[in-house]
N, C-alpha and C. Protein backbone atom coordinates (compact mmCIF):
# COMPACT_ATOMS: atom_id res chain seq x y z
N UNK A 1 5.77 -4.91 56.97
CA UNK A 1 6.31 -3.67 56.40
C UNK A 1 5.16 -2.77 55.94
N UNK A 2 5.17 -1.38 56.02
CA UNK A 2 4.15 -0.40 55.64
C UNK A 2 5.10 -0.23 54.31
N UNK A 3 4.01 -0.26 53.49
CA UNK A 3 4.49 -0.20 51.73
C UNK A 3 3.37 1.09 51.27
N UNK A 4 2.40 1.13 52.00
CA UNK A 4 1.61 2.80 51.87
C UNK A 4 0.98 3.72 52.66
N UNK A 5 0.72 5.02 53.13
CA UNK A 5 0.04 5.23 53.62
C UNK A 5 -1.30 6.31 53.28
N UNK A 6 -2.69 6.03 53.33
CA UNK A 6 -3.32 6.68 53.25
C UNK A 6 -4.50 7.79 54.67
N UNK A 7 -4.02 8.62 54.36
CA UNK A 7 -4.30 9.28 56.22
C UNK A 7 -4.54 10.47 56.20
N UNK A 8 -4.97 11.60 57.26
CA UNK A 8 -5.25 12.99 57.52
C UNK A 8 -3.96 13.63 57.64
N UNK A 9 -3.18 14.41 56.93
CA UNK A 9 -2.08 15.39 57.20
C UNK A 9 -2.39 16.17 58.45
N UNK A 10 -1.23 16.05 59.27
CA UNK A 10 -2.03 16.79 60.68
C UNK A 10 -0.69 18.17 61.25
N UNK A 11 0.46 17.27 60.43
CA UNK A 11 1.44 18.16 60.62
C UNK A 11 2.57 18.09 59.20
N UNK A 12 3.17 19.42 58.74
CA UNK A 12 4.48 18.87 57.87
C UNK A 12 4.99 20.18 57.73
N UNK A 13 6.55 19.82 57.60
CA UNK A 13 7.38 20.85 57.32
C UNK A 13 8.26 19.99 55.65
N UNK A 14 9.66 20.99 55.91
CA UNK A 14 9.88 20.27 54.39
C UNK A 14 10.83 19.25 54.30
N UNK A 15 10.94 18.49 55.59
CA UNK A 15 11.70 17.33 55.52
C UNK A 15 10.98 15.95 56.00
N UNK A 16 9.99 16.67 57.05
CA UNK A 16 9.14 15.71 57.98
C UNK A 16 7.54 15.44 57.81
N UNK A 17 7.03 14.98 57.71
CA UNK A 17 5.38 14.97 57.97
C UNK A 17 4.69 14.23 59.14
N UNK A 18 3.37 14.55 59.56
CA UNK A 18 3.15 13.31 60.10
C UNK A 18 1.46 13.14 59.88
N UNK A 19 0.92 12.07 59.43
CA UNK A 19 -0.08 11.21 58.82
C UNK A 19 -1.21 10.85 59.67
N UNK A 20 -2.04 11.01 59.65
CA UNK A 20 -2.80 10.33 61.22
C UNK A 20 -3.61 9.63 60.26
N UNK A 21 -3.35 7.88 60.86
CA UNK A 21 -4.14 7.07 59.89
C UNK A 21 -5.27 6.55 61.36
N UNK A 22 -6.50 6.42 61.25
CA UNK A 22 -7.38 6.04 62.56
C UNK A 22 -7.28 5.98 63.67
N UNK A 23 -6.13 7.30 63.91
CA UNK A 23 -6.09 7.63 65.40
C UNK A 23 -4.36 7.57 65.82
N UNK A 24 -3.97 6.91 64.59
CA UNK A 24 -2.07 6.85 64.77
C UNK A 24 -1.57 7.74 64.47
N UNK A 25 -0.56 8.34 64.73
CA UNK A 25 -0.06 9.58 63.84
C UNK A 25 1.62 8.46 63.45
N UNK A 26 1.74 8.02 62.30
CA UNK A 26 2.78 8.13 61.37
C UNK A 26 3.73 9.66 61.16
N UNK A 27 5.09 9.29 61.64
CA UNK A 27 6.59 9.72 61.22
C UNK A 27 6.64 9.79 60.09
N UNK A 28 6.78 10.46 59.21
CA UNK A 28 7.46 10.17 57.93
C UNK A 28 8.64 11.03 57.27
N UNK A 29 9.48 10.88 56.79
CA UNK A 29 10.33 11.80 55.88
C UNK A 29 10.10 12.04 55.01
N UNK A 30 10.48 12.97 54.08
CA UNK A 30 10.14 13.13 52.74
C UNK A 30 10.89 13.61 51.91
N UNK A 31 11.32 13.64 50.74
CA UNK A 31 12.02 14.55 49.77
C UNK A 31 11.17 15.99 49.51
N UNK A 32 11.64 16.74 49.14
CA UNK A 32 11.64 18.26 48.93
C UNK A 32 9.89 18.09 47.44
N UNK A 33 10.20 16.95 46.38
CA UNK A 33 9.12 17.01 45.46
C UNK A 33 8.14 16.61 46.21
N UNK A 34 7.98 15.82 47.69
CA UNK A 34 6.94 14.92 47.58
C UNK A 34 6.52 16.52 48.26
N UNK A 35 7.23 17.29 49.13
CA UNK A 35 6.65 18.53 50.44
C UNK A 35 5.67 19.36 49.24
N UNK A 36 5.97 19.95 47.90
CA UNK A 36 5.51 20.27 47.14
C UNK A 36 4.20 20.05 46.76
N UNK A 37 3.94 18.50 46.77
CA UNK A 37 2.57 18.41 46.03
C UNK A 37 2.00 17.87 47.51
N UNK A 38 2.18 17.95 48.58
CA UNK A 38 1.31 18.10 49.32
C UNK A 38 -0.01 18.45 49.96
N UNK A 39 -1.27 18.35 50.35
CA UNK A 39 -2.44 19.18 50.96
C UNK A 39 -1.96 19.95 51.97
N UNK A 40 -2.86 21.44 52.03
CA UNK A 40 -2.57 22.07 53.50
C UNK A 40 -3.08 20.82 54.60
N UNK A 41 -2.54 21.19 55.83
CA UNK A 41 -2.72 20.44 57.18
C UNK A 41 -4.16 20.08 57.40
N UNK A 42 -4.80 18.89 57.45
CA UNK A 42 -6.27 18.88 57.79
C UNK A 42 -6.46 17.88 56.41
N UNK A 43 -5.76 18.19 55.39
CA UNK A 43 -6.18 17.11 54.08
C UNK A 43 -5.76 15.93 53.93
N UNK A 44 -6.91 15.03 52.98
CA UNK A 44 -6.44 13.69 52.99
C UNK A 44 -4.90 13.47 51.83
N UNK A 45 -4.13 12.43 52.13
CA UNK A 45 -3.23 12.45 51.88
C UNK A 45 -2.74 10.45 51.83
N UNK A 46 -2.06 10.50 50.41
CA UNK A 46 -2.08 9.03 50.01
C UNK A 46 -0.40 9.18 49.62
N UNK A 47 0.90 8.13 50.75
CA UNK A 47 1.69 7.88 50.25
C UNK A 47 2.08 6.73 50.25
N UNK A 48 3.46 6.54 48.93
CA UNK A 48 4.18 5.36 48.84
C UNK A 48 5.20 5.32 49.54
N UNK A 49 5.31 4.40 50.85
CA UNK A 49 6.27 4.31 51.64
C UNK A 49 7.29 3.32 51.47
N UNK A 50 8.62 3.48 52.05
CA UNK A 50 9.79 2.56 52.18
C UNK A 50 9.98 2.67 53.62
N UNK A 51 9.52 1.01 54.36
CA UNK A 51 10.00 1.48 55.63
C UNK A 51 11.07 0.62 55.58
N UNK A 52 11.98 1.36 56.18
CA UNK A 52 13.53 1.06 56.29
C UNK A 52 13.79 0.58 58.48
N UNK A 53 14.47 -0.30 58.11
CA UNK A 53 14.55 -1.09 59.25
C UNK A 53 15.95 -1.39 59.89
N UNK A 54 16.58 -0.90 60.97
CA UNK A 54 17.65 -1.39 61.59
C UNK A 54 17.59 -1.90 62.66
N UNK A 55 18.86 -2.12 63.13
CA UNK A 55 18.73 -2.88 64.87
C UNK A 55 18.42 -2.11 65.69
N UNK A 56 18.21 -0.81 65.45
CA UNK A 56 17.97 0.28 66.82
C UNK A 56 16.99 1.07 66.07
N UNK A 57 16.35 1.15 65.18
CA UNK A 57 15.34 2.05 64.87
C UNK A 57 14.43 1.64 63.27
N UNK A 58 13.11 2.00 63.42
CA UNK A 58 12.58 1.85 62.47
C UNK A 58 12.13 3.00 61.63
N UNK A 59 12.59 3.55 60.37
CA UNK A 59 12.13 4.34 59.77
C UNK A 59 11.17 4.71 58.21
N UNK A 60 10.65 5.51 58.56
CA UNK A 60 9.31 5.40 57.27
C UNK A 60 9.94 6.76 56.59
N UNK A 61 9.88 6.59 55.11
CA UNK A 61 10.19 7.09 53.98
C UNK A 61 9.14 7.50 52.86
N UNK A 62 8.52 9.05 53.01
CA UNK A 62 7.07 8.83 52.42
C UNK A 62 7.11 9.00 50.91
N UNK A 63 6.67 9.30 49.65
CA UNK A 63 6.55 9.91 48.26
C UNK A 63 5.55 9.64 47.99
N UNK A 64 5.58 10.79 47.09
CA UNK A 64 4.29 11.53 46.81
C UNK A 64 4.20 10.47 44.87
N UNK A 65 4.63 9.62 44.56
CA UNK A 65 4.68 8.94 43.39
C UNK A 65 5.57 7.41 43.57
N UNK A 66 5.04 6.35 42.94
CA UNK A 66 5.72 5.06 43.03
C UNK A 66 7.05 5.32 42.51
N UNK A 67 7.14 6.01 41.36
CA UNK A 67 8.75 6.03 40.98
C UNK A 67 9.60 7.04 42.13
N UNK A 68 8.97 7.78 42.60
CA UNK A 68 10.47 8.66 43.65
C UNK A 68 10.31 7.30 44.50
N UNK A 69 9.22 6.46 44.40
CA UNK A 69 9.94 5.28 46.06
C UNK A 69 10.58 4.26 45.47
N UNK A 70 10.71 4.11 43.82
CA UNK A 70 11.38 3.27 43.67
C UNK A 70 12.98 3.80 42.76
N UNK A 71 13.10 4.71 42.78
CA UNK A 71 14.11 5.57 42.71
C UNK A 71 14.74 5.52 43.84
N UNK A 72 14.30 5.81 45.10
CA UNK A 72 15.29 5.78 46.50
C UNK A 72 15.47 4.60 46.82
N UNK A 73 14.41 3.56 46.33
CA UNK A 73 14.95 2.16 46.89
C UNK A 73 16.21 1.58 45.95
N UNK A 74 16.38 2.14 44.64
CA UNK A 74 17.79 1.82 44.35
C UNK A 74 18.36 2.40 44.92
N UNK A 75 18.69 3.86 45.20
CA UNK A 75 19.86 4.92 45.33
C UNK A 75 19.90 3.93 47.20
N UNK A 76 19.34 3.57 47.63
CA UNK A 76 19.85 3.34 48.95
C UNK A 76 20.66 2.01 49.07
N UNK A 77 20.71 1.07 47.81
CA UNK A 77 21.63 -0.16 47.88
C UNK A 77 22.65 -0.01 47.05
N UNK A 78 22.60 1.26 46.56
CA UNK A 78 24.29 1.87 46.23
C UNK A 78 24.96 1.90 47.03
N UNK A 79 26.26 1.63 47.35
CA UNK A 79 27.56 1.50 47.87
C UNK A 79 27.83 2.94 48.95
N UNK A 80 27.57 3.28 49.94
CA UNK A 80 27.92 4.73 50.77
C UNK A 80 26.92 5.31 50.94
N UNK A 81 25.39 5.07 50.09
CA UNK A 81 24.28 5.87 49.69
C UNK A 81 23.46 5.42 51.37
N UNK A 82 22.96 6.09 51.75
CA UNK A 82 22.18 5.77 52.86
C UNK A 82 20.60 6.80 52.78
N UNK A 83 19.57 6.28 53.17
CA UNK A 83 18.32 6.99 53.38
C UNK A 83 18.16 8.77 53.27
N UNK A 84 18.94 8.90 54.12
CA UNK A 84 19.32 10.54 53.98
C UNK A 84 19.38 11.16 53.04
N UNK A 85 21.17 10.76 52.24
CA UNK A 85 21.77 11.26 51.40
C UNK A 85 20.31 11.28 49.92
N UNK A 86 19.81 9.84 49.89
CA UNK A 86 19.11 9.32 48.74
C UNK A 86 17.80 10.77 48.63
N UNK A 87 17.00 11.06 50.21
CA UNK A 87 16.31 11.88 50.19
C UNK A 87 16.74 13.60 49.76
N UNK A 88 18.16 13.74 49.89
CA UNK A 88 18.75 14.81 49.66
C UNK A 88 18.69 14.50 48.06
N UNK A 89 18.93 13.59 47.73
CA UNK A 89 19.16 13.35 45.80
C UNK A 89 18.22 13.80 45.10
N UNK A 90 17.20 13.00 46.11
CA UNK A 90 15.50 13.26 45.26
C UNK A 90 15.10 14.62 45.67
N UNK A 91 15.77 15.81 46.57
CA UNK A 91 15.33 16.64 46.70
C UNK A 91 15.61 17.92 46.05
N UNK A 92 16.67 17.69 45.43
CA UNK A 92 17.51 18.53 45.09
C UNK A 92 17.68 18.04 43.04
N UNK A 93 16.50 17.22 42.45
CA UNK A 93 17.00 17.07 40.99
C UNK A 93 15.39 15.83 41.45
N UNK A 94 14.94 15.97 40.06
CA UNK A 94 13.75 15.36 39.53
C UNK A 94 13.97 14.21 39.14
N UNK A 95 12.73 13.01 39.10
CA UNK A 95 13.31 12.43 39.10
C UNK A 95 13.66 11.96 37.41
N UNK A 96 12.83 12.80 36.51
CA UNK A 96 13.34 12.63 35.16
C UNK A 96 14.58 13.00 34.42
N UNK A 97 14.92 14.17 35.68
CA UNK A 97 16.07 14.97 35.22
C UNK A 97 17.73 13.73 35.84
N UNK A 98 17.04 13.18 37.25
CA UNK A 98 17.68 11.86 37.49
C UNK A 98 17.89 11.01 36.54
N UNK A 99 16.96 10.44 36.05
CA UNK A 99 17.38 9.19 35.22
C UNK A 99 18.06 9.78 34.26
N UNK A 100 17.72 10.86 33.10
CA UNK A 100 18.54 11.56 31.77
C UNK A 100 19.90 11.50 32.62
N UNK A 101 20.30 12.21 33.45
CA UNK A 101 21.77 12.34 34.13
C UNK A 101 22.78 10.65 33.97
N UNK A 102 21.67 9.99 34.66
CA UNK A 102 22.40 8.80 34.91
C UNK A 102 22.43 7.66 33.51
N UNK A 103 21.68 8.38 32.48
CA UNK A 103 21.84 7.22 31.23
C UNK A 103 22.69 8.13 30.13
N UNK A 104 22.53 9.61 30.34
CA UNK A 104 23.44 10.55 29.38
C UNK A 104 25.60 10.12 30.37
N UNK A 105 25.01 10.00 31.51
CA UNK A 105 26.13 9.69 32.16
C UNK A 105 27.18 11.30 32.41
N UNK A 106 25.83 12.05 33.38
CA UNK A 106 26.37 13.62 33.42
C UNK A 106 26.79 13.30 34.88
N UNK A 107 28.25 13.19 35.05
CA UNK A 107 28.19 13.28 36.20
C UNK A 107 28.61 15.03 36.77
N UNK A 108 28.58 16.01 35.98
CA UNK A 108 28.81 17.41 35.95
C UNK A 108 27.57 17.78 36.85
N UNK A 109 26.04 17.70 35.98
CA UNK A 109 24.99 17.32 36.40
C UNK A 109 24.74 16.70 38.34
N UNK A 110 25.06 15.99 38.27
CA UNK A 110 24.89 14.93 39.45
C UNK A 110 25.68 15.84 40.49
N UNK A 111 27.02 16.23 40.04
CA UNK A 111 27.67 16.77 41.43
C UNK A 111 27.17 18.44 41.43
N UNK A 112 26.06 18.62 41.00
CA UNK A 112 25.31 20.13 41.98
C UNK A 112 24.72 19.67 42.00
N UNK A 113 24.03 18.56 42.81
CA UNK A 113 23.23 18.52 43.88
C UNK A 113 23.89 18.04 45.41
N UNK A 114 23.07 18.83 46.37
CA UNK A 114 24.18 19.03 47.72
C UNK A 114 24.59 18.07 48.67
N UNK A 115 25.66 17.42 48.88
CA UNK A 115 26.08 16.39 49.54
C UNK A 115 26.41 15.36 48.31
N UNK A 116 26.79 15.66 47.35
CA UNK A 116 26.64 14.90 46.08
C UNK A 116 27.91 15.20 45.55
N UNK A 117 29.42 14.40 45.63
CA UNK A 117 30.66 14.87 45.33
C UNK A 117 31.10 13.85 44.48
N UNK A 118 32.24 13.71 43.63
CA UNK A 118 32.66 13.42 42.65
C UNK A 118 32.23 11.96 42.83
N UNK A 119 33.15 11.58 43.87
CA UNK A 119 33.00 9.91 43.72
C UNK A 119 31.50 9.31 44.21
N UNK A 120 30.64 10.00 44.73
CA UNK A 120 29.60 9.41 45.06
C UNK A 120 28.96 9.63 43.44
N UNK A 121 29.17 10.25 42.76
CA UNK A 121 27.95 10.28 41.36
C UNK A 121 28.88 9.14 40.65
N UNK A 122 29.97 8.98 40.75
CA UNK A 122 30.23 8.09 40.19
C UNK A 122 29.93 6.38 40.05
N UNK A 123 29.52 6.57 41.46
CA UNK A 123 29.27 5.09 42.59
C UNK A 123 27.23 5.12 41.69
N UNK A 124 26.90 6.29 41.70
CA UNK A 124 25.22 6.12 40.65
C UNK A 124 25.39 6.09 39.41
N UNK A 125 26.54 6.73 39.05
CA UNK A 125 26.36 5.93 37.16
C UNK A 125 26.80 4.79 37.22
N UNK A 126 27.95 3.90 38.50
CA UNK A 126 28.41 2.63 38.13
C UNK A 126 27.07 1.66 38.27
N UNK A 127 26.80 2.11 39.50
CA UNK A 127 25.35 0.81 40.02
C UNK A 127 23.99 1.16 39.61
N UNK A 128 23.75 2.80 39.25
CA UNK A 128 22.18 2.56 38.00
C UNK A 128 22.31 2.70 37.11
N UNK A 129 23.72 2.56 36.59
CA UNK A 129 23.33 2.35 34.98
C UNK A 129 22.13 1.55 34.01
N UNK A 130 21.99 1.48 33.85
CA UNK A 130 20.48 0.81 33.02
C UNK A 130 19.40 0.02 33.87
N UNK A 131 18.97 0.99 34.83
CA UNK A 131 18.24 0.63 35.99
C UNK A 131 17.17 1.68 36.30
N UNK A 132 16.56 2.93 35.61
CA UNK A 132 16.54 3.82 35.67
C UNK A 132 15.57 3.96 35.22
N UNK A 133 15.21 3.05 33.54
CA UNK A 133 14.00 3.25 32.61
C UNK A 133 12.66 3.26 33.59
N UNK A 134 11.40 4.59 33.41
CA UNK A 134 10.07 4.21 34.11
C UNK A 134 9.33 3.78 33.17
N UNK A 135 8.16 3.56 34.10
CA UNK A 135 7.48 2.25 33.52
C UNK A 135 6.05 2.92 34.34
N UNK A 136 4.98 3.24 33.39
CA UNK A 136 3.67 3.81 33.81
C UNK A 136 3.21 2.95 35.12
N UNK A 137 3.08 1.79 34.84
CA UNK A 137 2.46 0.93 35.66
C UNK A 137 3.10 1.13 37.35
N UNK A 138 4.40 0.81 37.35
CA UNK A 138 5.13 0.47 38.69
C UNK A 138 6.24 1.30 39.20
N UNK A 139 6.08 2.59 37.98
CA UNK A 139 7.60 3.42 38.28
C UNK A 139 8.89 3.52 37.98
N UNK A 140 9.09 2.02 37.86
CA UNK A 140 10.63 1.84 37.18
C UNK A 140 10.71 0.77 36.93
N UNK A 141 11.20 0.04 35.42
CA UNK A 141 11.35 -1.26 35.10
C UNK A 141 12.92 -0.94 34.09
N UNK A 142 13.70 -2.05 33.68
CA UNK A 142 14.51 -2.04 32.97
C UNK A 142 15.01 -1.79 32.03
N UNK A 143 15.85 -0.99 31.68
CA UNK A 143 15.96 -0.94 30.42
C UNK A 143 16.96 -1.95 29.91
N UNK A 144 16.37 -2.21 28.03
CA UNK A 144 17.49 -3.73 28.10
C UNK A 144 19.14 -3.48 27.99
N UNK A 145 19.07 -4.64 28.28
CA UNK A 145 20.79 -4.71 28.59
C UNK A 145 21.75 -4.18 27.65
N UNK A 146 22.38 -3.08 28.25
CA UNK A 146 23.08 -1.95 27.48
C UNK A 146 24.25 -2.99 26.28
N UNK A 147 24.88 -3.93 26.70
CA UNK A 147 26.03 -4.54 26.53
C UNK A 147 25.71 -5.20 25.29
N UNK A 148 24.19 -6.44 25.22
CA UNK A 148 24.39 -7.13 24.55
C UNK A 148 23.42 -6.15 23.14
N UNK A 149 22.95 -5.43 23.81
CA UNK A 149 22.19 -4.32 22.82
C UNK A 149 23.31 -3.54 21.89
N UNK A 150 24.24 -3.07 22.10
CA UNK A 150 25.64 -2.47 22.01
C UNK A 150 26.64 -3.49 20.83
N UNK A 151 26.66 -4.41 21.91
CA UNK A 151 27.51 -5.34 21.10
C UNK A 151 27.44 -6.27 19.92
N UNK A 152 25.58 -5.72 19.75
CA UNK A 152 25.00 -6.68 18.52
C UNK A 152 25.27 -5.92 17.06
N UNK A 153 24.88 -4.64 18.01
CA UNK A 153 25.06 -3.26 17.22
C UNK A 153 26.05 -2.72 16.19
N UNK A 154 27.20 -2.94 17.38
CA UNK A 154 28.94 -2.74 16.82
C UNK A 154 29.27 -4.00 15.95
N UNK A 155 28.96 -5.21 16.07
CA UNK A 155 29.05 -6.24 15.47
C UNK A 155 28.64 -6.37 14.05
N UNK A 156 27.38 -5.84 14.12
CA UNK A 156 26.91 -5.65 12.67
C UNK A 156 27.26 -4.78 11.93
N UNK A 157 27.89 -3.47 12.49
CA UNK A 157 28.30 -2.57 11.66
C UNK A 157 29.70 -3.13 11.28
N UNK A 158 30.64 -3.43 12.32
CA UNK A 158 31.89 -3.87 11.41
C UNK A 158 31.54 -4.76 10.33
N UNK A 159 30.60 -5.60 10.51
CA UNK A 159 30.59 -6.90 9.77
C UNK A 159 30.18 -5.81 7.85
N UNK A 160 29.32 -4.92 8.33
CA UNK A 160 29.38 -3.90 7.00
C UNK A 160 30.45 -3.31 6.59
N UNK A 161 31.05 -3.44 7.10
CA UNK A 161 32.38 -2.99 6.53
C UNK A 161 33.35 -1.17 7.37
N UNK A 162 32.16 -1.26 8.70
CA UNK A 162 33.31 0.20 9.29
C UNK A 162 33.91 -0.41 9.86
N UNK A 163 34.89 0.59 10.31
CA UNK A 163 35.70 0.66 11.29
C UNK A 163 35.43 0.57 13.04
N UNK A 164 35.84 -0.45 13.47
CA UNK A 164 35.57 -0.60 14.93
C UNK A 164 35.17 0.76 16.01
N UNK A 165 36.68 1.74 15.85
CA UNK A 165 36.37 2.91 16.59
C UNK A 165 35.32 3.34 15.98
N UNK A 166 35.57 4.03 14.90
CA UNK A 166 34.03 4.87 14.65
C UNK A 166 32.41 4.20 14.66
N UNK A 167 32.57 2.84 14.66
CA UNK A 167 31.00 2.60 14.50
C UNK A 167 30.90 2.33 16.36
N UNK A 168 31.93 1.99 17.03
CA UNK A 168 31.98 2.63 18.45
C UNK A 168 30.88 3.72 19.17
N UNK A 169 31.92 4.61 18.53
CA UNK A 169 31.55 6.07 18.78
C UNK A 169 30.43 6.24 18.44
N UNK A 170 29.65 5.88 17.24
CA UNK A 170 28.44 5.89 17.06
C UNK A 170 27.47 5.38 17.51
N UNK A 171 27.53 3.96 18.02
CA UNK A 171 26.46 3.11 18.51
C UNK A 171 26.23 3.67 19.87
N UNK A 172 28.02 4.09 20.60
CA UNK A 172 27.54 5.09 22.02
C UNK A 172 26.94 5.91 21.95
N UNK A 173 27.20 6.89 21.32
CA UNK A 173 26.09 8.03 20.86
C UNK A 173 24.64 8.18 20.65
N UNK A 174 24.24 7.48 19.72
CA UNK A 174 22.77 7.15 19.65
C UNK A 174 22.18 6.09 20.71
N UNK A 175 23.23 5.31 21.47
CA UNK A 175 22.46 4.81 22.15
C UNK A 175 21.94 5.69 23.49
N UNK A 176 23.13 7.09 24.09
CA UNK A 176 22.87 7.41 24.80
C UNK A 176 21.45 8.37 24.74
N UNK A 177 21.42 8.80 22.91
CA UNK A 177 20.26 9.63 22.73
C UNK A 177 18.94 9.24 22.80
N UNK A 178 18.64 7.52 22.69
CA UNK A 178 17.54 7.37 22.81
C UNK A 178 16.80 6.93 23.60
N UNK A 179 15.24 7.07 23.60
CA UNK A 179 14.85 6.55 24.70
C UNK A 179 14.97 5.42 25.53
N UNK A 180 14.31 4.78 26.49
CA UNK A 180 14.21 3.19 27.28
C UNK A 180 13.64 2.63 26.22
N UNK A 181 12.92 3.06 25.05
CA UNK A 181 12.41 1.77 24.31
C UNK A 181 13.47 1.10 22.74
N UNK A 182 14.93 1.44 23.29
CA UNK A 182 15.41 1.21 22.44
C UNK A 182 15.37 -0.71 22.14
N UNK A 183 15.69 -0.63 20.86
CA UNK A 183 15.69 -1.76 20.33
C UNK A 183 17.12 -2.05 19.61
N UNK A 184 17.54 -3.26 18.94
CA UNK A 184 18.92 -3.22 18.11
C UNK A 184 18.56 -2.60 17.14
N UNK A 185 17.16 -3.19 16.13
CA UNK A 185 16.81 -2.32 15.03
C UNK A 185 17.11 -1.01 15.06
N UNK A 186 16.36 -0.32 16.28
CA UNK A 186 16.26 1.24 16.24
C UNK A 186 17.71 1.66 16.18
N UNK A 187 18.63 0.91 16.92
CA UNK A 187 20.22 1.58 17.40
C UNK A 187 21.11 1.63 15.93
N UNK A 188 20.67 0.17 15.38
CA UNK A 188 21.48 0.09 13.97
C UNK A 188 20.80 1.32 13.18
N UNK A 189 19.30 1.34 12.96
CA UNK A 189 18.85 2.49 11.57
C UNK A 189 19.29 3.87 12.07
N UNK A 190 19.41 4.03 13.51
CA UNK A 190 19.90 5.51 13.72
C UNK A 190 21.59 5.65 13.88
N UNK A 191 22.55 4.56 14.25
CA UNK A 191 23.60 4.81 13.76
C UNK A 191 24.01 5.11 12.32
N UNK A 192 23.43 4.10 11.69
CA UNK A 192 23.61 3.82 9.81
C UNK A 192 23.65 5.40 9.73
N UNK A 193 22.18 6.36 10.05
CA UNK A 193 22.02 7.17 9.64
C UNK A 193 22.86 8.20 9.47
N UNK A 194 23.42 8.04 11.20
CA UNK A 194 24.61 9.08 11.99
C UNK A 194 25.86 8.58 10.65
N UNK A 195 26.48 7.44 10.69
CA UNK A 195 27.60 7.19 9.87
C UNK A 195 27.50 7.86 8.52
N UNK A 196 26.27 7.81 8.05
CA UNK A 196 26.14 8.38 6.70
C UNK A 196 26.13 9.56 5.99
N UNK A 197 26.22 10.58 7.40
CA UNK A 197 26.19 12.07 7.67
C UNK A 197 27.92 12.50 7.74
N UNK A 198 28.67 11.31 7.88
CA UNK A 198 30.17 11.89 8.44
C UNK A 198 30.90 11.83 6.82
């Protein structure tokens, strides 16, 4: 599998490129951010590839950053999501403005971008939900598990004495506001806070 390529830009428009690595010229596709930070034609040029593989054809997937390639390598084992559509996702919405969408859970957001209709944003908040957090090193690593983070949360607040719905409503809330480095600590001192304001 080609997992990178580093090579002479010899040709690109804003869907296609092609790479000449020691005399090969590399196919590649691209999203709309990677066409952006591109060199004019003639410059050296370093991408992170996904080559994608079927029974009748082999295709290379270029980005211009580890997280847009590991951003499309989820969006493409979503349910209907195929190579294309995923490159239309990343082309049409960032990928920071991506992840906020999919952990604020905008699917308002999600459906203006084009080829992007109700039930398909729905099919990316069901399957990246907490899949999304980046990570300097590799692009994208985990964020922790929404549920048992949540449920430690709500647990302790009833056990103080609220009410189920409202300390609910609250733990959703702040959890959706904060960053990937949330913690239970952080979720409980910023709910407490939220409850103490009502």
């Amino acid at each position: 599998m080609i997992s990178s390529l580093r090579g002479t830009l010899i040709r690109k428009s804003t869907r296609h490129i092609v790479v000449d690595v020691n005399g090969i010229g590399y196919g590649v596709s691209i999203p709309l951010s990677t066409f952006y930070r591109l060199p004019d034609e003639g410059g050296t040029i370093t991408l992170a590839v996904h080559t994608y593989v079927r029974e009748d054809t082999i295709s290379l997937f270029g980005f211009y950053t580890a997280q847009e390639k590991a951003i499309f390598q989820r969006m493409i084992a979503v349910t209907g999501i195929g190579p294309r559509l995923a490159l239309n996702i990343l082309s049409g919405i960032s990928t920071e403005d991506l992840r906020d969408a999919i952990i604020t859970e905008d699917i308002n957001r999600l459906t203006t971008i084009p080829g992007v209709g109700r039930k398909t944003a729905e099919r990316l908040l069901f399957e990246l939900r907490g899949k999304l957090a980046f990570d300097d090193e590799d692009g994208l690593r985990r964020r922790p598990d929404r549920g048992a983070v949540v449920d430690d949360a709500l647990s302790a607040l009833v056990n103080l004495g609220y009410k189920e719905s409202v300390a609910k409503k609250a733990v959703d809330l702040i959890y959706k506001e904060c960053d990937d480095q949330i913690t239970l600590e952080r979720l409980l001192t910023e709910s407490l806070k939220h409850l103490s304001k009502q």
